[in-house]
Protein backbone atom coordinates (compact mmCIF):
# COMPACT_ATOMS: atom_id res chain seq x y z
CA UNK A 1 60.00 291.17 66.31
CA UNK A 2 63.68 292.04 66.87
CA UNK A 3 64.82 294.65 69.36
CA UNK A 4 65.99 297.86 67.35
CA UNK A 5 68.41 300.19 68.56
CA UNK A 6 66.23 303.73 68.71
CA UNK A 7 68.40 306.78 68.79
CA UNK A 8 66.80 309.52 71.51
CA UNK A 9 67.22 312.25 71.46
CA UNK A 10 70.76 314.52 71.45
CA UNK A 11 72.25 314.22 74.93
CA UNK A 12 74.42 317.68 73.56
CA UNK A 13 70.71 319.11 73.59
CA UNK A 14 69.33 320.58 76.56
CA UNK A 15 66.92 320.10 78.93
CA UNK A 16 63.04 321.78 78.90
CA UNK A 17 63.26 324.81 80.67
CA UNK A 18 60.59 323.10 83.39
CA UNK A 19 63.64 320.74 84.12
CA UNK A 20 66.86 322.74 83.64
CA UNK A 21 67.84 323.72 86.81
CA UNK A 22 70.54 321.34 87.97
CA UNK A 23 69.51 320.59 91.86
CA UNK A 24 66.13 319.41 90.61
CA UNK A 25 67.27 317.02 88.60
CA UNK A 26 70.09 315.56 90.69
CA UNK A 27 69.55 312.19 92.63
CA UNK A 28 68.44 312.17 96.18
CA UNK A 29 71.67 310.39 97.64
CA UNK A 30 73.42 313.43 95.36
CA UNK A 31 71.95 316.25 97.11
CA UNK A 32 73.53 317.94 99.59
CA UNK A 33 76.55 316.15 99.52
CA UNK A 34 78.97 313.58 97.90
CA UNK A 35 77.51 310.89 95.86
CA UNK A 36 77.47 306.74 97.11
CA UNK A 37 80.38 305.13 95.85
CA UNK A 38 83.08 307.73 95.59
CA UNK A 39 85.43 306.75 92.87
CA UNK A 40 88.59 307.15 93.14
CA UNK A 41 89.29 309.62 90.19
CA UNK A 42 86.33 311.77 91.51
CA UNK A 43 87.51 315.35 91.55
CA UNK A 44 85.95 317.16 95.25
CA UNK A 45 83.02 314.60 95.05
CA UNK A 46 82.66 315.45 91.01
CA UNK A 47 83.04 312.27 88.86
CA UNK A 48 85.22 313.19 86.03
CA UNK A 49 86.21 311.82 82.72
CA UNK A 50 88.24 309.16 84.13
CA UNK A 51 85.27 307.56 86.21
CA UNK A 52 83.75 307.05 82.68
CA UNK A 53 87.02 305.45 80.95
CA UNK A 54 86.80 302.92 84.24
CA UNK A 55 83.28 302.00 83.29
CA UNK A 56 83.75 301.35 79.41
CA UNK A 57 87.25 299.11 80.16
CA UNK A 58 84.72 297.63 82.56
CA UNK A 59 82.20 296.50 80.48
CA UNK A 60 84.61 295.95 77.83
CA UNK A 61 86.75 293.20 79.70
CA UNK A 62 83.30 291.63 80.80
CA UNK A 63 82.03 291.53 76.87
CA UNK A 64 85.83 289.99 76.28
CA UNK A 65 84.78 287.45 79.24
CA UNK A 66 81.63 286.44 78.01
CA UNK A 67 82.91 286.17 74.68
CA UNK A 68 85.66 284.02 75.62
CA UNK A 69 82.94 281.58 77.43
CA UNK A 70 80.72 281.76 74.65
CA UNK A 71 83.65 280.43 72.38
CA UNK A 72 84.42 277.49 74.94
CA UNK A 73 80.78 276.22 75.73
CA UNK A 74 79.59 275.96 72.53
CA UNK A 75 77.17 277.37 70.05
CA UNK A 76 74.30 274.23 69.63
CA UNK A 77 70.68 275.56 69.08
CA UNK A 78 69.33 275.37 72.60
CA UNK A 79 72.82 274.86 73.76
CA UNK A 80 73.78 274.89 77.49
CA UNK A 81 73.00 276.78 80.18
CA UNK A 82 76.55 278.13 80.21
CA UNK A 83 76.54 279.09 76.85
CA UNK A 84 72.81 280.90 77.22
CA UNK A 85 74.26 282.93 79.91
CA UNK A 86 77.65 283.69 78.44
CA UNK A 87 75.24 285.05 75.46
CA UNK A 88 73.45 286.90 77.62
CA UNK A 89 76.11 288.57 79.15
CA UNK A 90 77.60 289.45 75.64
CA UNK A 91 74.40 291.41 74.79
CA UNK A 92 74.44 292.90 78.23
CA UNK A 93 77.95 294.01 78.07
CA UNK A 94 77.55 295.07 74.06
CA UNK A 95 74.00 297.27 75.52
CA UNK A 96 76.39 299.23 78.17
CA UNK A 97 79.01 299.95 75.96
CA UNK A 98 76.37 301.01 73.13
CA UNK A 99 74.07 303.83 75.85
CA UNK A 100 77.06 304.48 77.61
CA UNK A 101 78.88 305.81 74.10
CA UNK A 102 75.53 307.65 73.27
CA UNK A 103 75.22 309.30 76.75
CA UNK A 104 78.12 310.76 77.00
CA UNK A 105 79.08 311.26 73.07
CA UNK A 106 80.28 315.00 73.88
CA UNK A 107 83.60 313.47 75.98
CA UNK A 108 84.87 310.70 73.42
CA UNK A 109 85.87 311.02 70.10
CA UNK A 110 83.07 311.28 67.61
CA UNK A 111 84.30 309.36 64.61
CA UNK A 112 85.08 306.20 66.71
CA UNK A 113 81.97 306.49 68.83
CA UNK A 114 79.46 307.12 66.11
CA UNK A 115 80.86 304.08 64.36
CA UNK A 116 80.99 301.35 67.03
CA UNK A 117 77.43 302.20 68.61
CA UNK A 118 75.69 300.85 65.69
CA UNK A 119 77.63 297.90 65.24
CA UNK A 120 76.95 297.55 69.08
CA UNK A 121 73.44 297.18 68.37
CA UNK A 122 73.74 294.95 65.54
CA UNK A 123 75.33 292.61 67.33
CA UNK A 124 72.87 293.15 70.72
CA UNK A 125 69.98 292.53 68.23
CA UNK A 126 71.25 289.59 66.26
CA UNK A 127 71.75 287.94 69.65
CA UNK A 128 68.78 289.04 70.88
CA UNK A 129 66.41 287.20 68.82
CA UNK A 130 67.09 283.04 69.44
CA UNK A 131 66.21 284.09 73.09
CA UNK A 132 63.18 286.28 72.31
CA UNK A 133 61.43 283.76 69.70
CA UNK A 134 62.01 281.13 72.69
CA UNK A 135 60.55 283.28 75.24
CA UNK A 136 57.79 284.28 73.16
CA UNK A 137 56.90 280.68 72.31
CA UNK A 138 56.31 279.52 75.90
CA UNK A 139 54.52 282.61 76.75
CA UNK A 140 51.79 281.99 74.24
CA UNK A 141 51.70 278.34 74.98
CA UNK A 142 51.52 279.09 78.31
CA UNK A 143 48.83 281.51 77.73
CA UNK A 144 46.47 278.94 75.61
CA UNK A 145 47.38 276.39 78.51
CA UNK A 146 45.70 278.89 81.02
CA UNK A 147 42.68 280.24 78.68
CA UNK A 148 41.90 276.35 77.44
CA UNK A 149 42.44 275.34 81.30
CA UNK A 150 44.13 273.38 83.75
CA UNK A 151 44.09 270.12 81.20
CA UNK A 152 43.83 271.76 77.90
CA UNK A 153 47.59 270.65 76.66
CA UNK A 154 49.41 267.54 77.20
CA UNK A 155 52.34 267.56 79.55
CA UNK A 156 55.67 266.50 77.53
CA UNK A 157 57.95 263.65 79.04
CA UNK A 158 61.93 263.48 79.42
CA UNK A 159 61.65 262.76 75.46
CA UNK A 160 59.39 265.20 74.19
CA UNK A 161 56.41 262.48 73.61
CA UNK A 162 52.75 263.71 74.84
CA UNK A 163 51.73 262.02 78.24
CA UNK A 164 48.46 263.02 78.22
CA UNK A 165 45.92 262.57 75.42
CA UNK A 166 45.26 265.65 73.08
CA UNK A 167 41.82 264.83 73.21
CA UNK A 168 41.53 266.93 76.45
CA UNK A 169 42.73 270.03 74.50
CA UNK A 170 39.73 271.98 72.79
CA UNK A 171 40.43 271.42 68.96
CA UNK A 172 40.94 275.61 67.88
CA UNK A 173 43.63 276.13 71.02
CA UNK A 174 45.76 272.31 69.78
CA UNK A 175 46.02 273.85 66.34
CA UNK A 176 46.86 277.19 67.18
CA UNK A 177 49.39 275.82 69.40
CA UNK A 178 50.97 273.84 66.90
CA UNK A 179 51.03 276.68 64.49
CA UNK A 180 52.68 279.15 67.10
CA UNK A 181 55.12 276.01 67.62
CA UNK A 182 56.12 275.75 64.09
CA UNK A 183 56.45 279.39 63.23
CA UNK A 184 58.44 280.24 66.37
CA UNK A 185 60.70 277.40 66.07
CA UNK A 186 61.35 277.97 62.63
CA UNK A 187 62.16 281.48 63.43
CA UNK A 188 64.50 280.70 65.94
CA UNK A 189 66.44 278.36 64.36
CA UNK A 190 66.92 280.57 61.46
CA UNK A 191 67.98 283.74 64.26
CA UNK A 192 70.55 281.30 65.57
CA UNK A 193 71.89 280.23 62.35
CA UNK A 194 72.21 283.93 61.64
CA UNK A 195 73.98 284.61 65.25
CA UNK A 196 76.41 281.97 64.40
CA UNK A 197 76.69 283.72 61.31
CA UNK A 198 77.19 286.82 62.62
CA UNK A 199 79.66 285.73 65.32
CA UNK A 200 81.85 284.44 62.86
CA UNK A 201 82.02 287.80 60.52
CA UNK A 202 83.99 289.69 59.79
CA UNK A 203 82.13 292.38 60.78
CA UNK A 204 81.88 291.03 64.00
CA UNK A 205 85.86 290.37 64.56
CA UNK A 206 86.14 294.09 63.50
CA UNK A 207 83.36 294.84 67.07
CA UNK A 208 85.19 292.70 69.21
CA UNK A 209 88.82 294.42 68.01
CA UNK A 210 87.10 297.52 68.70
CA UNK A 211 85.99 296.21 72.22
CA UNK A 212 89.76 294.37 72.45
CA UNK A 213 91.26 298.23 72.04
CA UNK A 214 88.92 299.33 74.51
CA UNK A 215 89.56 297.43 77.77
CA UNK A 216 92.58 299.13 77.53
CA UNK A 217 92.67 302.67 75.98
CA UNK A 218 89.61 304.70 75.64
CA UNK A 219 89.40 307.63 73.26
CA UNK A 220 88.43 310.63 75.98
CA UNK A 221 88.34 313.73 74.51
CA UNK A 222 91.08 316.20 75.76
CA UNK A 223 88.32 318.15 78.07
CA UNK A 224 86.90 314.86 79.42
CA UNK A 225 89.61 314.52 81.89
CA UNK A 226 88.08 317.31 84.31
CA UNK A 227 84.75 317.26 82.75
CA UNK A 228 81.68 317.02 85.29
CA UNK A 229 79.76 313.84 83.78
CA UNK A 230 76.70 314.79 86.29
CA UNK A 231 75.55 317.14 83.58
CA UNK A 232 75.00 314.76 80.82
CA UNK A 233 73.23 311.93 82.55
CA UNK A 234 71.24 314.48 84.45
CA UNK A 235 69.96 315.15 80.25
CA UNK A 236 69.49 311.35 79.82
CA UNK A 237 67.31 311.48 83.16
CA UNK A 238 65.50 314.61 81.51
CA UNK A 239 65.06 312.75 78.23
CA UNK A 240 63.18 309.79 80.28
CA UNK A 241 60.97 312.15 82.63
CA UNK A 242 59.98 314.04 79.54
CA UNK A 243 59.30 311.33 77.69
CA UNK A 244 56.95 309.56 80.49
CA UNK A 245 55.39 312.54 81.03
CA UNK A 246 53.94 312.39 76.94
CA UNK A 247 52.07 308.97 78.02
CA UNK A 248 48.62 308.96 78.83
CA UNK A 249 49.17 307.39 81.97
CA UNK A 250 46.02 308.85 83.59
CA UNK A 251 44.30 306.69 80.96
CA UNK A 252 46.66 303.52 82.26
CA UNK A 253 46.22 304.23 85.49
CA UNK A 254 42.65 302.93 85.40
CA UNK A 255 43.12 299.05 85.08
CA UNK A 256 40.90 297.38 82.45
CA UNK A 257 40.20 300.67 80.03
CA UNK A 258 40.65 298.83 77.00
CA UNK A 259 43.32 301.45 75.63
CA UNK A 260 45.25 298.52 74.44
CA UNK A 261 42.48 296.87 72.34
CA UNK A 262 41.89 300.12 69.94
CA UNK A 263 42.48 299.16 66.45
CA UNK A 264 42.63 295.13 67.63
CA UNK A 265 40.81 294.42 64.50
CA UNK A 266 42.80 296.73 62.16
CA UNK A 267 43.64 294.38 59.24
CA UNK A 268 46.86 296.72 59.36
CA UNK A 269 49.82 294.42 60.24
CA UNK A 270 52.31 296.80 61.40
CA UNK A 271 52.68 296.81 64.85
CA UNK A 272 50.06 299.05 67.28
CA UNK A 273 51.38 302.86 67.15
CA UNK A 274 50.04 303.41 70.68
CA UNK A 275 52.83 300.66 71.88
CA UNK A 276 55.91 302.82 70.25
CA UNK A 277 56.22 305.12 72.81
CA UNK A 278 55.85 303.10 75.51
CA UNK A 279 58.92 301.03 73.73
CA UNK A 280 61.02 304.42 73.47
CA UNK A 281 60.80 305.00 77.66
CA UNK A 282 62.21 301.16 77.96
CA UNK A 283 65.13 302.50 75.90
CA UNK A 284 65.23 306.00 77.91
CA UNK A 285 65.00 304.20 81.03
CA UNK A 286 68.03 301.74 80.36
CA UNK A 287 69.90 304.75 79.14
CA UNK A 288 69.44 306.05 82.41
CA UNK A 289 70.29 303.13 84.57
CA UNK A 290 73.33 302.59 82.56
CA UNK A 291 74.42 306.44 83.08
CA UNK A 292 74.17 305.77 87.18
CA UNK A 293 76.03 302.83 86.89
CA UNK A 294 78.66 304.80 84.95
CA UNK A 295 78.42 307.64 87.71
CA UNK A 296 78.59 305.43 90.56
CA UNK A 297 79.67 301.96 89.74
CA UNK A 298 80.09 299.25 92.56
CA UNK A 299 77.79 302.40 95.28
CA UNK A 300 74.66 302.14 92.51
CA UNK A 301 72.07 303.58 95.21
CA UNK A 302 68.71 301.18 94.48
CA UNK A 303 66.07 302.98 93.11
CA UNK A 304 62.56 301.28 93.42
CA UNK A 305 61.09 303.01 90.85
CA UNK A 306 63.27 302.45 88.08
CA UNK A 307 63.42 298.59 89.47
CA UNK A 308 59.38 298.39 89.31
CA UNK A 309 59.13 300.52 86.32
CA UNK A 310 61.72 298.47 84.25
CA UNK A 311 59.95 295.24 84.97
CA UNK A 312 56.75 297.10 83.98
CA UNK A 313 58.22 297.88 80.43
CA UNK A 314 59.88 294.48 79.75
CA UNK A 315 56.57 292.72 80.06
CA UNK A 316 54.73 295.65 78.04
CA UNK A 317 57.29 294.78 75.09
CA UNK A 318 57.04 291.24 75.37
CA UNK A 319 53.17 290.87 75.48
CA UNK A 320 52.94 293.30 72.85
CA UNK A 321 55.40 291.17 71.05
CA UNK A 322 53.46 287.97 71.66
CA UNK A 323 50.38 289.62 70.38
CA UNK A 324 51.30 290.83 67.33
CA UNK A 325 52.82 287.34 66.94
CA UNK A 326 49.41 285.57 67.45
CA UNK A 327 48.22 288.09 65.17
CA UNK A 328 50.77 287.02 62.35
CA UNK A 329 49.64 283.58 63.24
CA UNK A 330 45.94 284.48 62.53
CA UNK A 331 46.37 285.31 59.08
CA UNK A 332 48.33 281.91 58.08
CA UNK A 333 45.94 281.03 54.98
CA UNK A 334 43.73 278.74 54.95
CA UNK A 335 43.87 277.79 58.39
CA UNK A 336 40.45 276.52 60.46
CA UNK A 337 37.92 278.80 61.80
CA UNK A 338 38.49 277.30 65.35
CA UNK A 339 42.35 277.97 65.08
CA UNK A 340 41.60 281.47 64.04
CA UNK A 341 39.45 282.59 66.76
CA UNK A 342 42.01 280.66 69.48
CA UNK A 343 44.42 282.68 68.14
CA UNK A 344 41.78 286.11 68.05
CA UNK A 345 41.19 285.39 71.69
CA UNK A 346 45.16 284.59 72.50
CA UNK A 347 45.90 288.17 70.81
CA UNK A 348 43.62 290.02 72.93
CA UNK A 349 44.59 288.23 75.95
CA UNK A 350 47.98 289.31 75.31
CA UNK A 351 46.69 293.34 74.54
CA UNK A 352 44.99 292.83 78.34
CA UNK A 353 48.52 292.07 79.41
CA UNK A 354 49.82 295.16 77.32
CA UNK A 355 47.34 297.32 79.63
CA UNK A 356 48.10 295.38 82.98
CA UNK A 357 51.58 296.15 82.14
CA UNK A 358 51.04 300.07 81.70
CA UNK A 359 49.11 300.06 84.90
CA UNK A 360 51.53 298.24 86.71
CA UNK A 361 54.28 300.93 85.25
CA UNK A 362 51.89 304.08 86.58
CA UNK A 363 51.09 302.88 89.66
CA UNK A 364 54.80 302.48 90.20
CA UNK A 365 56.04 305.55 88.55
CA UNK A 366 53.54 308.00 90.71
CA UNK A 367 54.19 306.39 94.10
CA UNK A 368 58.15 306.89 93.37
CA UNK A 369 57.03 310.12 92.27
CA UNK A 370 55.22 310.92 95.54
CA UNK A 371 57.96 309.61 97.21
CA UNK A 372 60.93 310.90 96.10
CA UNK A 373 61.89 314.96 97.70
């Protein structure tokens, strides 16, 4: 399942009235005093338009970079390690850009920003997916491998060829492993024919001379010089409180409560509606991160709960992922009653990990909470 780019909501909307009041919703290292990291085009301790132009020809210049080292290792399937990471950083670069646009839409010029931040995430997503179909692979695997046990699949040699015989693996967890195998793999080399596709668009030159113009002039509205940017990532950190505040996480914060199993056997293949809002704080909470990394740049004050609580919601989406994957698998026709039920099992192992996942993100989201003044 590819990563979409879900809009929240306004940041030119404001804040519930339980949240409005400025102090409350200002970070710790804020209060009281000037924030960690003073820029240099800080106004009396105020980070002003300028502080944001600095971040965007940031990230900019770094999507250039990667770009640039993208072009020079090499675009194989699987390809290097070099060229892996200088993808990575493109999507990483091409995310910033994208929140940092939405954020703080009232200070740049609407027409421009309103038509690069969706060819932002067209080209974060197109990336996106080679990786994910990868990742997602050698979690299931790896999750047959440790429900089959410690001998269940073969290990692989320098060439690829089994060392071990596949008479140790139980016959329904070998074929649903080869399944998985071939309908990953497929899907991954068709996502990386279509990133190489994409990358050599049109469409995509017309990004990247966006990006180009960018590093080096950005659009600021003529109030965003002296405008206070504390206001509008104070409403992205609103967005995200109000939004983790909708979960049931009394429910998740008892581990094993079989939340994420309701409607397992739904012959519904769309993915589970209880996951979607989950999915929507992961999006809230990058927004936010990005918007303190815009406010305070190379002084980011850590922040253990957005650390833990990140880390939480990046597993949540990629078990849920993997499950409705296995699920997919599960309805290949025709397939063997023992491959079906390996793959019934591998689903709701991977649902268990949805729910260890939510628990992991209350229990670290209500001891910030406690916490934090």
């Amino acid at each position: 399942m590819a990563q979409q780019h879900l809009d929240p909501t306004d940041p030119t909307a404001g804040s519930s009235p339980r949240l409005a009041a400025p102090p409350d919703r200002r970070h710790p290292h804020e209060q009281g005093g000037t924030p960690v990291g003073r820029h240099p085009h800080e106004q009396g301790g105020t980070p002003v338009g300028e502080v944001l132009a600095d971040y965007l020809r940031d990230q900019a210049t770094e999507f250039l970079r990667s770009l640039r080292q993208h072009r020079e290792t090499g675009a194989a399937a699987g390809g290097s390690a070099d060229s892996v990471d200088a993808a990575r950083a493109l999507r990483r670069s091409a995310r910033r850009i994208s929140g940092t646009l939405h954020t703080f839409r009232p200070l740049l010029d609407t027409d421009w920003s309103e038509g690069m931040r969706p060819e932002l995430a067209w080209l974060s997503g197109t990336l996106a997916r080679e990786h994910a179909y990868a990742a997602r692979l050698e979690r299931l695997l790896g999750a047959l491998n440790r429900l089959s046990g410690p001998s269940a699949f073969p290990a692989q040699s320098a060439g690829g060829a089994d060392v071990a015989p596949k008479g140790q693996m139980t016959i329904g967890a070998a074929k649903a492993g080869a399944l998985l195998d071939r309908q990953l793999t497929l899907a991954r080399t068709r996502a990386h024919s279509a990133a190489l596709q994409a990358l050599g668009s049109s469409r995509f030159h017309a990004v990247a001379d966006s990006v180009a113009v960018l590093a080096s002039e950005v659009p600021l509205t003529t109030a965003a010089t002296a405008a206070d940017l504390r206001p509008l990532a104070a409403a992205a950190q609103d967005r995200l409180i109000d939004a983790v505040a909708a979960l049931p996480l009394l429910t998740a914060g008892h581990p094993y409560n079989a939340e994420a199993l309701v409607h397992g056997l739904s012959a519904d293949a769309a993915p589970h509606p209880q996951d979607a809002p989950w999915h929507q704080v992961r999006l809230l909470l990058r927004l936010h991160r990005y918007a303190r990394e815009c406010l305070y740049q190379e002084g980011v004050p850590s922040d253990v709960r957005l650390l833990g609580a990140g880390q939480a919601l990046d597993r949540h989406r990629d078990a849920a992922e993997a499950a409705a994957a296995a699920a997919s698998a599960a309805r290949t026709p025709r397939i063997a009653p023992a491959t079906a039920y390996a793959l019934g099992v591998l689903h709701a192992d991977q649902r268990h990990e949805v729910e260890a996942a939510r628990f992991a993100f209350q229990q670290s989201w209500q001891k910030e909470a406690v916490r934090t003044p």
